[in-house]
C-alpha atoms as a PDB file:
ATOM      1  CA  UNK A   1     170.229 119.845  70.980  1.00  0.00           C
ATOM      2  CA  UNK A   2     169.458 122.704  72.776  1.00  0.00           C
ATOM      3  CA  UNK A   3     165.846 124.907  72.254  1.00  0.00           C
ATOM      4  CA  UNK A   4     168.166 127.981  71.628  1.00  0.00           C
ATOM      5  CA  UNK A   5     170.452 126.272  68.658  1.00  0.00           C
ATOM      6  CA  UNK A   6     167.385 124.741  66.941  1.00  0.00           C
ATOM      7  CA  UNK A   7     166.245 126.478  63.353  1.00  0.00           C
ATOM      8  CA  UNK A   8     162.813 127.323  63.747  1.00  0.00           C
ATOM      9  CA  UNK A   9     161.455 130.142  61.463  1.00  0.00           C
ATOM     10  CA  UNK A  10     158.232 131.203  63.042  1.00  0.00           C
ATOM     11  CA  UNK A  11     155.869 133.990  61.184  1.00  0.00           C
ATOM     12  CA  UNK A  12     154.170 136.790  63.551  1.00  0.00           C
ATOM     13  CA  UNK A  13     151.320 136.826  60.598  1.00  0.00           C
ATOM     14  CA  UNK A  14     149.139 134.284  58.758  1.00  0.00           C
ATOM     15  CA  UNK A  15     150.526 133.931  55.036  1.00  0.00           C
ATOM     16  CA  UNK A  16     147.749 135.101  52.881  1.00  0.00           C
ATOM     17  CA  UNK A  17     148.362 132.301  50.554  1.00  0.00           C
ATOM     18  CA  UNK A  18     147.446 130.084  53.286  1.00  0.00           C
ATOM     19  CA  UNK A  19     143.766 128.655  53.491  1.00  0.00           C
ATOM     20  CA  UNK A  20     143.673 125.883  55.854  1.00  0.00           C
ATOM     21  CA  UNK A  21     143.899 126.260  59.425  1.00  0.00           C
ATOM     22  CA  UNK A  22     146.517 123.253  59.939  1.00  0.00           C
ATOM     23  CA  UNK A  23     148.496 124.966  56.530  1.00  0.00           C
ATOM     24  CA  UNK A  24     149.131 128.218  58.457  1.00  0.00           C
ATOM     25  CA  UNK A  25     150.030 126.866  61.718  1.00  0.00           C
ATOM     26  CA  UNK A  26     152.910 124.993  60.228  1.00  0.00           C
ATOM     27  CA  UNK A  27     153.773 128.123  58.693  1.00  0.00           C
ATOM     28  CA  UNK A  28     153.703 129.697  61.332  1.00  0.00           C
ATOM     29  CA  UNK A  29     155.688 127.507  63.673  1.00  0.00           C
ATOM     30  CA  UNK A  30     158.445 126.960  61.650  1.00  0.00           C
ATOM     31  CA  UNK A  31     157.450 123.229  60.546  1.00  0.00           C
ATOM     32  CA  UNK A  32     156.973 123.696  56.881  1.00  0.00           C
ATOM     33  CA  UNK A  33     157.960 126.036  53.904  1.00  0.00           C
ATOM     34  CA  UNK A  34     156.913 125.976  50.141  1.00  0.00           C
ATOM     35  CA  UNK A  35     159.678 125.408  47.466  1.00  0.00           C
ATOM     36  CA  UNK A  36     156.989 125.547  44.677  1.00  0.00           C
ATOM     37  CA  UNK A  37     153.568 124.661  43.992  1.00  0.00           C
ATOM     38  CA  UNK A  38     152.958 121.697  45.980  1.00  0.00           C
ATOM     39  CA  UNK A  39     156.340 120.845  47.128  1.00  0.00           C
ATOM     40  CA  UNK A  40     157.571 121.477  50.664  1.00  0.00           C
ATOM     41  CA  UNK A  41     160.675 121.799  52.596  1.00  0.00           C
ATOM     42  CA  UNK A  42     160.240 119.544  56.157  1.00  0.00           C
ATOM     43  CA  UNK A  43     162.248 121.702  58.429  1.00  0.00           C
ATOM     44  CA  UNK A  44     163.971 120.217  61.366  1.00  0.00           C
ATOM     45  CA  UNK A  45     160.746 120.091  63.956  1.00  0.00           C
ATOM     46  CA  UNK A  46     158.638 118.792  61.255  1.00  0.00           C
ATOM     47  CA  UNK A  47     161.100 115.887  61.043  1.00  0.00           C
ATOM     48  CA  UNK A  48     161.614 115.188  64.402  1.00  0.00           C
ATOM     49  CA  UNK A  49     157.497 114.654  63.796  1.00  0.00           C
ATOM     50  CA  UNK A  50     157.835 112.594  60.861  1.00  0.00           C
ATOM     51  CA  UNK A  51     160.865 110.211  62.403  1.00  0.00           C
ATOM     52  CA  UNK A  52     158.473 109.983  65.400  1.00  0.00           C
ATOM     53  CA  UNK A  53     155.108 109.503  63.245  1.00  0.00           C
ATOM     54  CA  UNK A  54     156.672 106.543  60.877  1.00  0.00           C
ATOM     55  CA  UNK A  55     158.675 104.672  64.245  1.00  0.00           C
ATOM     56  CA  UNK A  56     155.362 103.943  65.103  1.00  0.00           C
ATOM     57  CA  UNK A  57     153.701 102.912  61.772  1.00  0.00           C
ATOM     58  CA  UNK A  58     157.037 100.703  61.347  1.00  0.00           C
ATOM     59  CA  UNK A  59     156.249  99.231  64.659  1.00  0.00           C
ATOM     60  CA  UNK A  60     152.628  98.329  64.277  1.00  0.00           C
ATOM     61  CA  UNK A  61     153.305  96.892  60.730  1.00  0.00           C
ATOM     62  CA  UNK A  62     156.128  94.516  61.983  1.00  0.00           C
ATOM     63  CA  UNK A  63     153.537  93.270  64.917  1.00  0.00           C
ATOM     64  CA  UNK A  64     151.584  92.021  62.475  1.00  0.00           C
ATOM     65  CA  UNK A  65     153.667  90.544  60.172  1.00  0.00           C
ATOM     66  CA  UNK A  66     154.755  93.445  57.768  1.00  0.00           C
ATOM     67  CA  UNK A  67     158.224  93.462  56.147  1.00  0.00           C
ATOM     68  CA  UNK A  68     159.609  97.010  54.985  1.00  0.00           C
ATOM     69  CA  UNK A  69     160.765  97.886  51.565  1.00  0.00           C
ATOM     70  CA  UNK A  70     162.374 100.920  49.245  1.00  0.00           C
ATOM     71  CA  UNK A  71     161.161 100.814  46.366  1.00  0.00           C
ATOM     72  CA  UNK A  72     162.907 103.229  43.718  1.00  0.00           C
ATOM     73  CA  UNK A  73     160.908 106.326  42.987  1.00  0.00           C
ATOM     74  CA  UNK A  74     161.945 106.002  39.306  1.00  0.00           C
ATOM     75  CA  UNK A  75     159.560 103.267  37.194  1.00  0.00           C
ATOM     76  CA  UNK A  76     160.386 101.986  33.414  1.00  0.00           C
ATOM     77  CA  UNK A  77     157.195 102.621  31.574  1.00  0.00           C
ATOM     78  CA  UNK A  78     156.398  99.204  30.359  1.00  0.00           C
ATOM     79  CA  UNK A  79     155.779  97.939  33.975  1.00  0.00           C
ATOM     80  CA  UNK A  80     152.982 100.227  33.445  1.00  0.00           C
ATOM     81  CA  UNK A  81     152.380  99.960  30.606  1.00  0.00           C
ATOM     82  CA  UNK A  82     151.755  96.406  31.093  1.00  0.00           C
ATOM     83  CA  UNK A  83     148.757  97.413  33.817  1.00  0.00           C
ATOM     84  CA  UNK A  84     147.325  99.774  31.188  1.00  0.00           C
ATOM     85  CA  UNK A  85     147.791 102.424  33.937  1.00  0.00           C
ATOM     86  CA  UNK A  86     150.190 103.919  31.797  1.00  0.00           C
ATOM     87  CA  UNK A  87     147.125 106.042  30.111  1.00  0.00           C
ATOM     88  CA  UNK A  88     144.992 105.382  32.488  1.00  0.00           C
ATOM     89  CA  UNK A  89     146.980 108.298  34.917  1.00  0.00           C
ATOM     90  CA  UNK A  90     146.919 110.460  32.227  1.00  0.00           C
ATOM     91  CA  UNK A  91     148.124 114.282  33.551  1.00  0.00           C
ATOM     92  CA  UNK A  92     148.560 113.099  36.803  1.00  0.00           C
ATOM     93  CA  UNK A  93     151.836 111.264  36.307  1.00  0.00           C
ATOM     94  CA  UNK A  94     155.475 113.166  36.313  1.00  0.00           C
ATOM     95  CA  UNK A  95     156.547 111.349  32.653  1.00  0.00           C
ATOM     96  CA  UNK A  96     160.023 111.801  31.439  1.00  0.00           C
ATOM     97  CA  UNK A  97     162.600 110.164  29.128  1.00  0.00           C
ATOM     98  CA  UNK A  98     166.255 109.418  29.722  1.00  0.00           C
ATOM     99  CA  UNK A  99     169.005 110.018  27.253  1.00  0.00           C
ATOM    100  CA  UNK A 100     168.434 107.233  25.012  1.00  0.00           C
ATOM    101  CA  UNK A 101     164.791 108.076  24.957  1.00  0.00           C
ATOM    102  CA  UNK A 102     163.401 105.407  27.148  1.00  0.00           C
ATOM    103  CA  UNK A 103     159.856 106.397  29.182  1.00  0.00           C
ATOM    104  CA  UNK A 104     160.290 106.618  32.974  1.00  0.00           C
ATOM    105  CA  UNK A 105     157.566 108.040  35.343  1.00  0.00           C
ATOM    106  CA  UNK A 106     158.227 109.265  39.089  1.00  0.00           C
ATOM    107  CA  UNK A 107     156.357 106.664  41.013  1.00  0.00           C
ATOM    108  CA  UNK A 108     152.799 107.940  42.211  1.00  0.00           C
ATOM    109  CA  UNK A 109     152.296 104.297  43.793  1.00  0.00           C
ATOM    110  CA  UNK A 110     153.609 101.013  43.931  1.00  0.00           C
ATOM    111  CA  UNK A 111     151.334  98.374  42.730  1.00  0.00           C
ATOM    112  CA  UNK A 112     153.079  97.750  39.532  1.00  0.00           C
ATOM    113  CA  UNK A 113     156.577  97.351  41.186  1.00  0.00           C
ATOM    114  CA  UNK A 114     155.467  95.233  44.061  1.00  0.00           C
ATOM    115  CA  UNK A 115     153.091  92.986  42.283  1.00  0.00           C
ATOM    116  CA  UNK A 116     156.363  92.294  39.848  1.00  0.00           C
ATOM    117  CA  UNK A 117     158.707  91.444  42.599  1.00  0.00           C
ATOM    118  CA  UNK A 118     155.601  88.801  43.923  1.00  0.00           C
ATOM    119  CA  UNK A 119     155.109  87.882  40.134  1.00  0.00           C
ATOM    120  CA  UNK A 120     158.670  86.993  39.684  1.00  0.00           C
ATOM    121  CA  UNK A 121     160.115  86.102  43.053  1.00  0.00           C
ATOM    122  CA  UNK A 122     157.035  83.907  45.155  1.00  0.00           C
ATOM    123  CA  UNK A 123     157.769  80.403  44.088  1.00  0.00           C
ATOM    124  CA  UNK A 124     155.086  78.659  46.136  1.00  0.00           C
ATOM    125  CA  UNK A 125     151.496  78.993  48.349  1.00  0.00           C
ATOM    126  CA  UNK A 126     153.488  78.395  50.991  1.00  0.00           C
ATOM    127  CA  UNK A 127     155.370  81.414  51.157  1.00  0.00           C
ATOM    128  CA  UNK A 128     151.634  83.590  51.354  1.00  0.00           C
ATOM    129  CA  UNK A 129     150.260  85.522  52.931  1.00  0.00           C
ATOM    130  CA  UNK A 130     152.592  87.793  52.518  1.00  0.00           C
ATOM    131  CA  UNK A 131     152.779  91.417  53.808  1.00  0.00           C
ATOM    132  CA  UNK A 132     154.688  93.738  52.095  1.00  0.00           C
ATOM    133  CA  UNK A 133     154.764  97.604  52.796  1.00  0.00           C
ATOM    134  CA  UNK A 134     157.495 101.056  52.170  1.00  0.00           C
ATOM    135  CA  UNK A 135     157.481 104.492  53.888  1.00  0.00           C
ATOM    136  CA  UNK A 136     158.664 106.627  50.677  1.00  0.00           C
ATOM    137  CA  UNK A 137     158.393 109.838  48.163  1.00  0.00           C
ATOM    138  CA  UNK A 138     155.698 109.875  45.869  1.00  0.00           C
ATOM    139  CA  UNK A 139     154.984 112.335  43.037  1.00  0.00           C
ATOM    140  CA  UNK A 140     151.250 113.022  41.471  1.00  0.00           C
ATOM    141  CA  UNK A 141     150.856 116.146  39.798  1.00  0.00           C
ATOM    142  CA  UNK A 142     147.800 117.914  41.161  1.00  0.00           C
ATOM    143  CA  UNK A 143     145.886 119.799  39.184  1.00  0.00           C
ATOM    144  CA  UNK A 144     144.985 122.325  42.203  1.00  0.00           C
ATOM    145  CA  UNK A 145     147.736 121.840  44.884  1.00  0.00           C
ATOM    146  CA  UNK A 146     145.905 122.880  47.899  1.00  0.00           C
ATOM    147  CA  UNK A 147     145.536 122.856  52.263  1.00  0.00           C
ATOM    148  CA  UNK A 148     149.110 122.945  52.899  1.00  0.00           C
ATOM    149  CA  UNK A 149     150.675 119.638  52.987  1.00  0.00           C
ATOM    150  CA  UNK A 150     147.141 117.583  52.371  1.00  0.00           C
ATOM    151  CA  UNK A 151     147.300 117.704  48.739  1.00  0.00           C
ATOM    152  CA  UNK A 152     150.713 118.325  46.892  1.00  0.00           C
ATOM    153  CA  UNK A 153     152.257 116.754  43.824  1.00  0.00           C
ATOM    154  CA  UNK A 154     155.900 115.303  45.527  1.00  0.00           C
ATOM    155  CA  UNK A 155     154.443 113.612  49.737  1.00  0.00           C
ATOM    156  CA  UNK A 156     155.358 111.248  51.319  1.00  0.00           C
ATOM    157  CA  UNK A 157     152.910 108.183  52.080  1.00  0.00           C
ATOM    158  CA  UNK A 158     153.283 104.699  53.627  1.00  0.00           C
ATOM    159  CA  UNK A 159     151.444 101.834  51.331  1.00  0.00           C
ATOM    160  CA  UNK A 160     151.380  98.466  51.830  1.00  0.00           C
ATOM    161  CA  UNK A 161     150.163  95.201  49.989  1.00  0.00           C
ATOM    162  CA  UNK A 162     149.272  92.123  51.124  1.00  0.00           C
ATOM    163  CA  UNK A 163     149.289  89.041  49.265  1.00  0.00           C
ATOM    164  CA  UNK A 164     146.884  86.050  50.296  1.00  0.00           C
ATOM    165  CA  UNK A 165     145.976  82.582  48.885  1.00  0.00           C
ATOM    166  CA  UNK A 166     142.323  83.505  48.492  1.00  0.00           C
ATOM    167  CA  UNK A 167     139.882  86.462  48.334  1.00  0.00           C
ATOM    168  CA  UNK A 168     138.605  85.339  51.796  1.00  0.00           C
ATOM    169  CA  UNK A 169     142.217  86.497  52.743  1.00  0.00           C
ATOM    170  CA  UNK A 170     141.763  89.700  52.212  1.00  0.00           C
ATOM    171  CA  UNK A 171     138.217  90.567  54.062  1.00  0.00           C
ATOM    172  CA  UNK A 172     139.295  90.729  57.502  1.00  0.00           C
ATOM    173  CA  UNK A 173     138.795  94.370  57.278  1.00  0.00           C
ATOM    174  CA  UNK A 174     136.451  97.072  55.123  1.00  0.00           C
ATOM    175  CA  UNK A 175     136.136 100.626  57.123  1.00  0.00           C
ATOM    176  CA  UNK A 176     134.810 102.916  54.194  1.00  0.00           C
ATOM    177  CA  UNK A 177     134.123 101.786  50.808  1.00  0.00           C
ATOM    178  CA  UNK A 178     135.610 103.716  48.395  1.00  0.00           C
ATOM    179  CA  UNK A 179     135.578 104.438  44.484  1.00  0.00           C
ATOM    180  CA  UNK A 180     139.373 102.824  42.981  1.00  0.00           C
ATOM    181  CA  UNK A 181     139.193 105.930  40.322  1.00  0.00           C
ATOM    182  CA  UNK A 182     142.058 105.786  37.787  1.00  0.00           C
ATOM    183  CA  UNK A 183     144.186 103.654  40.644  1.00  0.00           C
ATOM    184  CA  UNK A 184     142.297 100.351  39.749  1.00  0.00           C
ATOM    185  CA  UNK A 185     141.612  97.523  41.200  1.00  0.00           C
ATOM    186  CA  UNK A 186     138.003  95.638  42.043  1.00  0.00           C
ATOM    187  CA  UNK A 187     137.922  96.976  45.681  1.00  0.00           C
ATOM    188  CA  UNK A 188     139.007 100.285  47.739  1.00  0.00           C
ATOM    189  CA  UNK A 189     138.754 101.054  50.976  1.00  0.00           C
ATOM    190  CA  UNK A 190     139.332 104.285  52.449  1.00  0.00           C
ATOM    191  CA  UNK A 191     139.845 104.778  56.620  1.00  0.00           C
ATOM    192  CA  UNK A 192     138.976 108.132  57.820  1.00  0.00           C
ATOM    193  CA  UNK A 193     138.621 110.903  60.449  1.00  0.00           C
ATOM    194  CA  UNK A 194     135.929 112.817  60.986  1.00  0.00           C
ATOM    195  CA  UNK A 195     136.688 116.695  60.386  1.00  0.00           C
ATOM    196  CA  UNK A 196     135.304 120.242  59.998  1.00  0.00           C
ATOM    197  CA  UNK A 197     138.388 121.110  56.955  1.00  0.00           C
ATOM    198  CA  UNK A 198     137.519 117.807  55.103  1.00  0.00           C
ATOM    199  CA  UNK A 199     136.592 117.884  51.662  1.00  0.00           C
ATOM    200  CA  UNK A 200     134.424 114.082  51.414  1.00  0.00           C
ATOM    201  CA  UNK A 201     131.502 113.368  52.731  1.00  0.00           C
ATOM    202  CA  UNK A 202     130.278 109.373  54.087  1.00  0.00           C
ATOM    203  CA  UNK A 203     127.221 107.954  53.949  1.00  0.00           C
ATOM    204  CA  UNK A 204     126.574 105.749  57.193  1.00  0.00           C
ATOM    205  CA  UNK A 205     124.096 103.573  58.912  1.00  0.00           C
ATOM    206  CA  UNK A 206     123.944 102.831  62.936  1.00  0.00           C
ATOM    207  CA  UNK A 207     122.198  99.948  62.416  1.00  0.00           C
ATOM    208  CA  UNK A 208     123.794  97.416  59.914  1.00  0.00           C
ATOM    209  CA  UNK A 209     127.352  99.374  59.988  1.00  0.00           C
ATOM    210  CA  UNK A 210     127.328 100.314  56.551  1.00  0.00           C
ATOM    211  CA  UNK A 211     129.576 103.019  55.725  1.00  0.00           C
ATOM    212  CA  UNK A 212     130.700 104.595  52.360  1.00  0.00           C
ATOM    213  CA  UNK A 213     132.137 107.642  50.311  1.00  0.00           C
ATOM    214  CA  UNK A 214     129.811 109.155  48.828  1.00  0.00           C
ATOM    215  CA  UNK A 215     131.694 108.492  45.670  1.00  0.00           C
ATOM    216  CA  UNK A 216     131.048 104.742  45.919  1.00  0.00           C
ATOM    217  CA  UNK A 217     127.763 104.718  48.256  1.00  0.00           C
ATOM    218  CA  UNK A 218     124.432 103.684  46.684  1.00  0.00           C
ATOM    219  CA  UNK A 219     121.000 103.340  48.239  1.00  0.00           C
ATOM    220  CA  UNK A 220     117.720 101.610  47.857  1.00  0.00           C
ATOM    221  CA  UNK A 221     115.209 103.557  45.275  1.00  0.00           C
ATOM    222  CA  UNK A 222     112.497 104.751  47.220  1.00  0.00           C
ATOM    223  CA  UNK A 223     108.657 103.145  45.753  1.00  0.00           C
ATOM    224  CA  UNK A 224     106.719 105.451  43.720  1.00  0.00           C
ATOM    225  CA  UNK A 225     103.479 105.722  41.926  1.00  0.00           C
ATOM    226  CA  UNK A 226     103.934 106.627  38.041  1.00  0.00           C
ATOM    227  CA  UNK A 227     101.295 109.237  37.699  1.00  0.00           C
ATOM    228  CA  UNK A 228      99.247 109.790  34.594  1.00  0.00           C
ATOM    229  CA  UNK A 229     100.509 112.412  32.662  1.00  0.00           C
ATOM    230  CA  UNK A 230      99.762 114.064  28.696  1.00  0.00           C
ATOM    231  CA  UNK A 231     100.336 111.645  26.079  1.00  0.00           C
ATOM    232  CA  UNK A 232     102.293 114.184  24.749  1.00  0.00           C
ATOM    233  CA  UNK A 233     104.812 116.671  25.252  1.00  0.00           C
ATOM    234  CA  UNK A 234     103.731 120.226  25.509  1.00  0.00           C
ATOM    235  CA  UNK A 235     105.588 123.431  24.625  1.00  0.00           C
ATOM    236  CA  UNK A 236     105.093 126.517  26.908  1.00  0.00           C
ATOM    237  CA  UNK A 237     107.465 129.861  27.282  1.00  0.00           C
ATOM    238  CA  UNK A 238     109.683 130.047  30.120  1.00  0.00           C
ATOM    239  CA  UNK A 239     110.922 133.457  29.561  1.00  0.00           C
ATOM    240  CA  UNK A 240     113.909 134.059  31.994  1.00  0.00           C
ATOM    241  CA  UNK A 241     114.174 130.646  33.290  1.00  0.00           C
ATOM    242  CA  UNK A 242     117.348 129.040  33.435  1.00  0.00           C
ATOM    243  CA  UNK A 243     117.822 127.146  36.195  1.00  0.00           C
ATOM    244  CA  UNK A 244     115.584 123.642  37.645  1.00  0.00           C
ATOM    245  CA  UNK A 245     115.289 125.959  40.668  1.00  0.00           C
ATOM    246  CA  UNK A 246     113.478 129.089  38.740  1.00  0.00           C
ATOM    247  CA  UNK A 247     111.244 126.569  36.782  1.00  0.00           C
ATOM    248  CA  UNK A 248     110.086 125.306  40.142  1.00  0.00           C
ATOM    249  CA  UNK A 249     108.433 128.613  41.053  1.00  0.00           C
ATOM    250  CA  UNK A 250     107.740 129.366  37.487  1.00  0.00           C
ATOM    251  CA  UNK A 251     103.726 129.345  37.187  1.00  0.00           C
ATOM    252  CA  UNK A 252     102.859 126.031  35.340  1.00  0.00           C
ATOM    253  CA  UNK A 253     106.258 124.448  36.059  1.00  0.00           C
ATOM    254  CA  UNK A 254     106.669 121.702  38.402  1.00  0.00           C
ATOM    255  CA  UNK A 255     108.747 120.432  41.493  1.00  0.00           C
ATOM    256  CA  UNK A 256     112.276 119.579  41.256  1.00  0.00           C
ATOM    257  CA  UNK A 257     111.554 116.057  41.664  1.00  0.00           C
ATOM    258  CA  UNK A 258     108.949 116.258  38.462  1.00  0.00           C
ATOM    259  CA  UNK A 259     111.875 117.567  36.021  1.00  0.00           C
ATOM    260  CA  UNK A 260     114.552 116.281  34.366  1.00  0.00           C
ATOM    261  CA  UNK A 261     118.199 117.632  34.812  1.00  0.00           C
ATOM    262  CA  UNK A 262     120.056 117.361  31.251  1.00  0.00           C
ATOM    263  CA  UNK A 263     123.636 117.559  32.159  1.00  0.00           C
ATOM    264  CA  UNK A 264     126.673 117.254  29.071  1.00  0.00           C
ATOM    265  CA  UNK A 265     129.674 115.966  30.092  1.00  0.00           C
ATOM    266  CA  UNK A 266     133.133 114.642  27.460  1.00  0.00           C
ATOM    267  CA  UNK A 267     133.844 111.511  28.900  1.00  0.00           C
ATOM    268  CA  UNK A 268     137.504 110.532  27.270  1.00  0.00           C
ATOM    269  CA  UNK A 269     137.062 113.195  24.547  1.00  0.00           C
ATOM    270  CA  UNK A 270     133.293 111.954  23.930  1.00  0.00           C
ATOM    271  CA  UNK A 271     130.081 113.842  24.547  1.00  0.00           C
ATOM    272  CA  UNK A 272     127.492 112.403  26.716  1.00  0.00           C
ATOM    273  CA  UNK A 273     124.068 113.502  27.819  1.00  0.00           C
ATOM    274  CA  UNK A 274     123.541 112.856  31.242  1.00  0.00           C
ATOM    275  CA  UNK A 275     120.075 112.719  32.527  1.00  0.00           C
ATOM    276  CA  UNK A 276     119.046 112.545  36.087  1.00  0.00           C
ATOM    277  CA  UNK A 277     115.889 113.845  38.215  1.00  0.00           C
ATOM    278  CA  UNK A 278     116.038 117.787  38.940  1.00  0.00           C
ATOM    279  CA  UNK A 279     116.743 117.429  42.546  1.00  0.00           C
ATOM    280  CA  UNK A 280     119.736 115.395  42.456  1.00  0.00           C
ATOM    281  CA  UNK A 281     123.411 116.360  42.334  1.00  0.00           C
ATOM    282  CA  UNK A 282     126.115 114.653  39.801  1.00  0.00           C
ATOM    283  CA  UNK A 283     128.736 112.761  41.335  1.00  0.00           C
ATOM    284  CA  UNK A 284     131.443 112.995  38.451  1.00  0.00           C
ATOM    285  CA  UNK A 285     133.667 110.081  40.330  1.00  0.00           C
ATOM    286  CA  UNK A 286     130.711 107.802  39.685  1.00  0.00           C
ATOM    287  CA  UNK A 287     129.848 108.753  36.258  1.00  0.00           C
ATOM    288  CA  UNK A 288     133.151 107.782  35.434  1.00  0.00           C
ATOM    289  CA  UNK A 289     133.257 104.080  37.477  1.00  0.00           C
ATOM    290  CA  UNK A 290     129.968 103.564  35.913  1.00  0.00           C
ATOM    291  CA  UNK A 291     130.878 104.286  32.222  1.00  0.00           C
ATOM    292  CA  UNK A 292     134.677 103.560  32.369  1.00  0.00           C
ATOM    293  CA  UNK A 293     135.518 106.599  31.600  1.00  0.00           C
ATOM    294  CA  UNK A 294     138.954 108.092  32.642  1.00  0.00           C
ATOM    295  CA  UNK A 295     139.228 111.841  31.589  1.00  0.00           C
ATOM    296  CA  UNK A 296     135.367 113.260  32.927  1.00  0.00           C
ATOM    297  CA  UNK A 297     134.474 116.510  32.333  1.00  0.00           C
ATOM    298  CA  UNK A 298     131.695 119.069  31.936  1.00  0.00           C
ATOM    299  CA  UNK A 299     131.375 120.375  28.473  1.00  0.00           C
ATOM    300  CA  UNK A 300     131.777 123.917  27.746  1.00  0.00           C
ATOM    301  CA  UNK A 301     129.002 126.787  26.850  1.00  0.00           C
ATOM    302  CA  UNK A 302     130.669 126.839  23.097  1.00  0.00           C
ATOM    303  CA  UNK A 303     131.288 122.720  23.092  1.00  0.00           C
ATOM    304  CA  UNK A 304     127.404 122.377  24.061  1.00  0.00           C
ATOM    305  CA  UNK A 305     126.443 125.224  21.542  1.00  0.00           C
ATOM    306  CA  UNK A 306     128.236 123.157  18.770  1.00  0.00           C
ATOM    307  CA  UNK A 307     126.954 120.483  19.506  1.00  0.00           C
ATOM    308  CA  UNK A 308     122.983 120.516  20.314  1.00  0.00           C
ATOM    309  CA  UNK A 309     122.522 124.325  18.757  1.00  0.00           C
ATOM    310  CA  UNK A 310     121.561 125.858  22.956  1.00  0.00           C
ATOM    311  CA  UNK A 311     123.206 126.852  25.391  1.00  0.00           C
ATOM    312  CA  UNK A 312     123.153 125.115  28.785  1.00  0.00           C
ATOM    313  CA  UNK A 313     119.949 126.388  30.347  1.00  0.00           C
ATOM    314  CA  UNK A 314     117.858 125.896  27.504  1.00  0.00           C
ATOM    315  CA  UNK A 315     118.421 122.029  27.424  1.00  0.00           C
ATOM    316  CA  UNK A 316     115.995 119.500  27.691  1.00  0.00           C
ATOM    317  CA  UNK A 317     115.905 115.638  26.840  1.00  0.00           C
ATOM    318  CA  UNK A 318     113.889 115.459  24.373  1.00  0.00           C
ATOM    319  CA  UNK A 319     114.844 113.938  20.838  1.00  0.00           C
ATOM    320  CA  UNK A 320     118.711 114.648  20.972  1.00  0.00           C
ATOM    321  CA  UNK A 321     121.494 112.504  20.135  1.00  0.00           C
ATOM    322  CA  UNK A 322     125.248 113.600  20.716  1.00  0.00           C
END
């Protein structure tokens, strides 16, 4: 086709709804355009991209061994049901009924449908490994559809699942570790690129090759002496002080590493009292792989109120119970 007969909307300005610099250049050049929150329209050079973009995933999948499926976008609820992912996505799934009133979802992944075509259809160990993958629509539904075309509720994503005859089958490879959150599953591993727009961080060592989200990463406690301290608590005003920070240059308070950060958080509609040393941050993604939780959230001024009688800067763990 000729340059002069292709449809290619371009935009003289930056939309102002547009944040991320790779969002507003497909704006801009006619690639993309927003039907609704999180939903986008591929326009013709965008495809061209795409068609060029999953040739080559299709290619390097079938060189090692990967067979291509469709998998239907539509999923009865009791395959998932079955995983106990049916709760477990909670708001995140698209849910809807048919006419007779049967649950359906919109497919945000494929584990349940693949793993009961392997379930039902591998007869013997000699038919494994198997590789299995599909380039196709998925729908999650984002809570804050943001950066263009990064994070939307309806994308499309290539997955693919292998089935082996043993764990040792599936270690040939582990480039991040990463938390499996409400997907499941006892490992995750996440392969990234290293960029100024991106939103996680890794922890990483030279040396052994150790490399993790920060999500999943964990580190050797460093050694320290247990100082002698008052047998007792003791009560002194802190008039104005609200933060760890302020009660660090408060006279008579004490370093951030000498206090205690009390933290409330409803863990699946459950308030817990999170305690951790003053200079350290909360990762929410592993409060909830550590506890089990699924729904994790910071309490409210008025929930905390209710509950312990002060409001969040005049907490301390000291005889409380939730």
């Amino acid at each position: 086709m000729r340059w002069s007969k292709t449809f290619t909307p371009t935009l003289r300005e930056n939309p102002a709804m547009a944040e991320a610099v790779s969002h507003k250049l497909l704006l801009r050049a006619g690639y993309v355009r927003q039907l609704t929150a999180g939903v986008y329209s591929y326009l013709p050079l965008a495809q061209r991209v795409l068609l060029k973009i999953t040739s080559i995933i299709r290619e390097e999948m079938n060189n090692i061994g990967g067979q291509e499926y469709l998998l239907p976008a539509l999923n009865p609820a009791e395959i998932w049901q079955e995983t106990g992912r049916w709760e477990v996505m909670g708001d995140n799934m698209f849910r809807l009924k048919d006419r007779k009133g049967a649950d359906l979802c919109l497919g945000m992944t494929h584990e349940e449908v693949f793993t009961s075509i392997a379930r039902d259809e591998l007869r013997s160990y000699k038919q494994l490994p198997q590789i299995w993958y599909q380039i196709q629509t998925k729908f999650r539904d984002e809570a804050r559809p943001k950066s263009g075309v990064l994070r939307v509720r309806e994308f499309i994503m290539k997955d693919s699942y292998s089935f082996d005859l043993d764990l040792e089958g599936l270690d040939k490879a582990s480039i991040v570790e990463a938390s499996s959150g409400a997907m499941g599953g006892s490992k995750s591993s996440e392969f990234m690129v290293y960029s100024d727009a991106g939103e996680d961080w890794i922890a990483s060592c030279v040396d052994c090759h150790y490399a993790a989200n920060v999500e999943k990463a964990t580190s050797k406690l460093p050694n320290i002496s247990d100082e002698a301290g008052p047998e007792s608590a003791e009560k002194f005003p802190t008039p104005g002080v609200r933060t760890i920070e302020d009660l660090t240059t408060f006279p008579g308070g004490a370093a951030a590493t000498y206090q205690i950060k009390t933290l409330i958080y409803i863990l699946d509609d459950k308030p817990v009292l999170v305690l951790m040393r003053g200079d350290h941050q909360l990762n929410e993604t592993k409060l909830g792989d550590a506890t089990g939780a699924i729904n994790v959230r910071s309490a409210h001024p008025a929930e905390i109120q209710k509950l312990l009688g002060a409001l969040p800067g005049s907490l301390g763990a000291v005889v409380h119970d939730c």
